[in-house]
Protein backbone atom coordinates (compact mmCIF):
# COMPACT_ATOMS: atom_id res chain seq x y z
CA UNK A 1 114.74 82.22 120.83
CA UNK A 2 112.07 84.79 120.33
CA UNK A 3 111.97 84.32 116.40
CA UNK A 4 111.66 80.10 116.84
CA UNK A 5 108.92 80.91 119.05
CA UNK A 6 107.24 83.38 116.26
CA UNK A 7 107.77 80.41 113.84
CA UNK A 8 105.76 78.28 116.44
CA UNK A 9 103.54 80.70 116.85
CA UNK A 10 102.46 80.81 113.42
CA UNK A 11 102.46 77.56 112.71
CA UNK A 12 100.46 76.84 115.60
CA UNK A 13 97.63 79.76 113.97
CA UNK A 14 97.49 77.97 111.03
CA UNK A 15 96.87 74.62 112.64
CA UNK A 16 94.20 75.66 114.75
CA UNK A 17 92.69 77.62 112.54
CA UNK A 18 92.18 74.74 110.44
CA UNK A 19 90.92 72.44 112.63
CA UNK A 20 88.48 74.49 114.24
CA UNK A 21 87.41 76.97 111.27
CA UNK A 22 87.83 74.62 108.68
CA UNK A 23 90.11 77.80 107.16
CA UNK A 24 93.88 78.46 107.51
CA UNK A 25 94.68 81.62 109.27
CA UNK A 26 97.79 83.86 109.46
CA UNK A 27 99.32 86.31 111.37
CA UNK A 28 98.58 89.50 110.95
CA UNK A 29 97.62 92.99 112.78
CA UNK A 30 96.27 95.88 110.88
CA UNK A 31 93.23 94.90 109.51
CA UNK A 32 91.82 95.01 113.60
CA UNK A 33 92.98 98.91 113.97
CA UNK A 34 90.76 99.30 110.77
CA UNK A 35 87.72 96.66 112.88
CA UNK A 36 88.59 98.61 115.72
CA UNK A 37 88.14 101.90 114.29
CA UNK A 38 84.94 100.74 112.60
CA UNK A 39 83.52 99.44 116.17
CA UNK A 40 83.68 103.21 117.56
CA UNK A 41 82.25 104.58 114.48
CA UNK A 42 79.19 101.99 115.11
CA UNK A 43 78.87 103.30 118.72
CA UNK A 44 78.32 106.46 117.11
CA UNK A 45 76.66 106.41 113.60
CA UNK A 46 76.05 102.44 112.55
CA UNK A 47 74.05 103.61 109.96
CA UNK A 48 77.17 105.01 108.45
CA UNK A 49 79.43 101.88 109.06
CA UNK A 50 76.49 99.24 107.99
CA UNK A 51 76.47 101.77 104.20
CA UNK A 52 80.60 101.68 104.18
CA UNK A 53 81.58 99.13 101.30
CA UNK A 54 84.79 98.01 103.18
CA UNK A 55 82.83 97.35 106.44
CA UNK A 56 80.73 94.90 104.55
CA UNK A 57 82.84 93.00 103.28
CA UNK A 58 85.76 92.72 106.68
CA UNK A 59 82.63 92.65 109.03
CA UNK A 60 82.97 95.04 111.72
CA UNK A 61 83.81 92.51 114.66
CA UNK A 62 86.05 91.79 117.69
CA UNK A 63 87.82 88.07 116.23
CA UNK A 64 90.55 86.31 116.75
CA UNK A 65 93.25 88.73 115.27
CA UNK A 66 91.80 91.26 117.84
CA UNK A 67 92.31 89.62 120.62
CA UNK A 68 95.77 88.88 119.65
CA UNK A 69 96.76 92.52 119.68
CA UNK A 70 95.30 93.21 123.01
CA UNK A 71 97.18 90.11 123.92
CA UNK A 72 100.27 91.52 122.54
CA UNK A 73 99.78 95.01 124.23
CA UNK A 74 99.47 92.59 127.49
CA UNK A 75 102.01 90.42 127.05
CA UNK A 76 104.51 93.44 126.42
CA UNK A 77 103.10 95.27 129.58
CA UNK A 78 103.63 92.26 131.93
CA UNK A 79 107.44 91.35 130.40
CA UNK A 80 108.20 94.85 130.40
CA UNK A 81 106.69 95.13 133.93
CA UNK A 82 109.07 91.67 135.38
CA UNK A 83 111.68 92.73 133.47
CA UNK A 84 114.70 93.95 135.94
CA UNK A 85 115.84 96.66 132.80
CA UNK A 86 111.85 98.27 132.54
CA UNK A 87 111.62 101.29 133.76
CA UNK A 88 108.70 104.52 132.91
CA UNK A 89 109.82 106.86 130.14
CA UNK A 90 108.26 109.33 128.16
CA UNK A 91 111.24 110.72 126.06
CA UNK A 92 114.30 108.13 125.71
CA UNK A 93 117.75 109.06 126.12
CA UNK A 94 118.32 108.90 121.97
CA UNK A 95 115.76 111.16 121.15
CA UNK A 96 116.30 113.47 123.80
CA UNK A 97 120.02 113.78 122.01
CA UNK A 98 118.28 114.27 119.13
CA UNK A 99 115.03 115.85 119.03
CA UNK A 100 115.25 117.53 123.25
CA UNK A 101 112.95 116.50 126.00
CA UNK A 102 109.49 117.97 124.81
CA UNK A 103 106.80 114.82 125.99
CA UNK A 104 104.34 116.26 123.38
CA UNK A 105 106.74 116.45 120.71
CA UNK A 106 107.42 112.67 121.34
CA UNK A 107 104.22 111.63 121.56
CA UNK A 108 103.26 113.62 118.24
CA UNK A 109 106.21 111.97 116.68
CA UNK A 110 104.87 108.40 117.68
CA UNK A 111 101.68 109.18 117.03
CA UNK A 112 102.02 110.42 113.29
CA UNK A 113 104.47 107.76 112.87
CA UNK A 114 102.01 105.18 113.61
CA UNK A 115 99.62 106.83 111.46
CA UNK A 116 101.71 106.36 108.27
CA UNK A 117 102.91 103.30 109.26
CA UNK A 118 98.90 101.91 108.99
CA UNK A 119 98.37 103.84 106.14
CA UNK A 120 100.94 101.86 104.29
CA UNK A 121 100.20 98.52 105.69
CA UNK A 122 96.39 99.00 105.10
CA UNK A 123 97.67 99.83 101.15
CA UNK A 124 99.92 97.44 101.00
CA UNK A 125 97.51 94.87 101.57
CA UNK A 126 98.60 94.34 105.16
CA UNK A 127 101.38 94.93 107.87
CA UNK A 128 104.75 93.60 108.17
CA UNK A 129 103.25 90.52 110.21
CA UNK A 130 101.18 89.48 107.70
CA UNK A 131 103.20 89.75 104.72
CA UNK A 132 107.35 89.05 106.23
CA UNK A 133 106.06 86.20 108.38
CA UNK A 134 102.93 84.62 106.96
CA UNK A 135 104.08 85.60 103.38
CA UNK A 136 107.67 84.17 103.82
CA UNK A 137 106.05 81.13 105.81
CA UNK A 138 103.85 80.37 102.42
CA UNK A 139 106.97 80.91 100.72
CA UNK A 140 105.29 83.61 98.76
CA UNK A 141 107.54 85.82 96.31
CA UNK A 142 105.14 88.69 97.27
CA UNK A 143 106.06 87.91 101.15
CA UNK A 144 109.60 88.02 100.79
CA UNK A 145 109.06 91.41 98.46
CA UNK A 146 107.04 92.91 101.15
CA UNK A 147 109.97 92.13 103.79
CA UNK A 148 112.91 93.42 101.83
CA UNK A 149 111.34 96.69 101.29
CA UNK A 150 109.98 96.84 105.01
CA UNK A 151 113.26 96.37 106.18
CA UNK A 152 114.72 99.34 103.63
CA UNK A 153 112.58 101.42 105.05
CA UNK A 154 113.06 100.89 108.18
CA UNK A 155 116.27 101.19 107.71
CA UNK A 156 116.11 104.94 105.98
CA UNK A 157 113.50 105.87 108.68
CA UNK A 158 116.63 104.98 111.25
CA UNK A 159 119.03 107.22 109.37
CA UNK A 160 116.90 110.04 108.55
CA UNK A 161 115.38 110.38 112.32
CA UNK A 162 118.26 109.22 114.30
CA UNK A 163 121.29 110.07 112.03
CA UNK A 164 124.13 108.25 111.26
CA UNK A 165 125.19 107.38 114.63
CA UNK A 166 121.79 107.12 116.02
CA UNK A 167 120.55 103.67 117.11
């Protein structure tokens, strides 16, 4: 159910898109942690954003692709918050087994995680949004590419943090 209604979802981007921007677009993510990023910067040294070759060229903006991560972040909190399995926790039961029940180390873990995780995405071009579902959904060899090796590697990631019995 959930991956028709991705399919739906971004068919439906492309479709507005066009019709109201007069230019398709996809699904994607990480290019708004890199807008984000280059918002706070602004509140701090413009000067140094307005002189940063990438910034003028991806304009330095809240958009469309914004607010659909904040939408995602709220959509996840409010299902997670209805949902009669949700429940608060900082270190779950597989990586206490694991990795014990240090918070910080958790959080460090996550946090580093997600760190390489953009890294890669922003040299890859983009994340695995934008390249396994808009890629695959233009049918583009580079898409399906993108995908395979995305799922390899999450698939190593599994095995070499959770072990061979892990999740």
């Amino acid at each position: 159910m959930a991956g028709a209604l991705v399919g739906v979802l971004a068919v439906l981007s492309v479709l507005v898109t066009t019709l109201v921007l007069d230019k398709p677009k996809y699904l994607g993510a990480s290019t708004t942690f890199v807008r984000a990023a280059g918002l706070i910067e602004a509140s701090v040294d413009a000067e140094h954003v307005a002189q940063n070759a990438y910034f003028t060229s991806k304009k330095v903006k809240v958009d469309w692709q914004m607010l659909f991560v904040v939408g995602i972040f709220i959509g996840a909190f409010v299902s997670a918050r209805l949902g009669a399995s949700s429940k608060l926790e900082t270190v779950p039961p597989i990586w206490k087994d694991r990795f014990g029940t240090s918070a910080v180390t958790r959080a460090m873990g996550a946090f580093i995680g997600g760190c390489i995780l953009l890294f890669g995405a922003r040299m890859a071009g983009g994340c695995p949004s934008g390249h396994g579902l808009s890629g695959n959904m233009q049918l583009a060899v580079s898409g399906l590419l993108a995908l395979v090796f995305f799922i390899i590697g999450g698939i190593f990631t599994a095995r070499l943090v959770y072990g061979k019995g892990g999740a």
